[in-house]
C-alpha atoms as a PDB file:
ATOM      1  CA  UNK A   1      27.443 -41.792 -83.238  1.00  0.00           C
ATOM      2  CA  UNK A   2      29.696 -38.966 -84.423  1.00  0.00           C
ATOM      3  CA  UNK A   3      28.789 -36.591 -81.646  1.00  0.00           C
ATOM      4  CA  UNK A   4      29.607 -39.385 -79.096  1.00  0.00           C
ATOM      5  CA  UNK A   5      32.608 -39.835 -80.798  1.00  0.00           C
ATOM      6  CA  UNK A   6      33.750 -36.434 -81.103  1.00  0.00           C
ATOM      7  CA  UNK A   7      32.970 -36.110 -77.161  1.00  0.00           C
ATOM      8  CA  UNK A   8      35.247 -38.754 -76.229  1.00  0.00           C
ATOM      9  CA  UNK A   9      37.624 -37.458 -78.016  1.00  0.00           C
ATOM     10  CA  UNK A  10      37.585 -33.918 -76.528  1.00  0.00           C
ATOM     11  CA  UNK A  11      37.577 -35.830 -73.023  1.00  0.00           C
ATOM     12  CA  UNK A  12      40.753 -37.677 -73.821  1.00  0.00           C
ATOM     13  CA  UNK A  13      42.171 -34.529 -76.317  1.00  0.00           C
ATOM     14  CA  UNK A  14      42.442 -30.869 -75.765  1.00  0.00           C
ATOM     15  CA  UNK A  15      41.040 -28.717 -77.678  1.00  0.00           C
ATOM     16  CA  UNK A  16      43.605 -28.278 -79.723  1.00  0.00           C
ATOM     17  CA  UNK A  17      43.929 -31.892 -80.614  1.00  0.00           C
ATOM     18  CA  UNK A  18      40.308 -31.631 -82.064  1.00  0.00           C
ATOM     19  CA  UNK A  19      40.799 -28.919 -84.628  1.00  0.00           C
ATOM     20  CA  UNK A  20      43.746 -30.708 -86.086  1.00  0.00           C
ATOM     21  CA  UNK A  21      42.341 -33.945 -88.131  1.00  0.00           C
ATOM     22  CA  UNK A  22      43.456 -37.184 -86.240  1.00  0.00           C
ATOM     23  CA  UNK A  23      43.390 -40.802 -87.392  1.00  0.00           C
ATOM     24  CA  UNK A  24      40.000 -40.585 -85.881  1.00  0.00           C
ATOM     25  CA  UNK A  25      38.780 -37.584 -87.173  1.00  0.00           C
ATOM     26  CA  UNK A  26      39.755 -38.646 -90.703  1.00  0.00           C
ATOM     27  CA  UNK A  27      37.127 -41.336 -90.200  1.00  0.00           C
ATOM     28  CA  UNK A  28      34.485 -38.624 -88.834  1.00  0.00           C
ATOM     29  CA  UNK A  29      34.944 -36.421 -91.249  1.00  0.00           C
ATOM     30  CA  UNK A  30      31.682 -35.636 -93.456  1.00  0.00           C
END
């Protein structure tokens, strides 16, 4: 689930949106 995740997030993100933590990324975060 968190790879799917992460890849919709790049789609809808840039790059740089995915190296800073998001609401989102909080919740994928290990």
């Amino acid at each position: 689930m968190p790879l799917m995740v992460a890849a919709a997030v790049s789609d809808e993100m840039p790059a740089d949106k995915m190296v800073t933590p998001g609401p989102k990324m909080s919740t994928q975060e290990p």
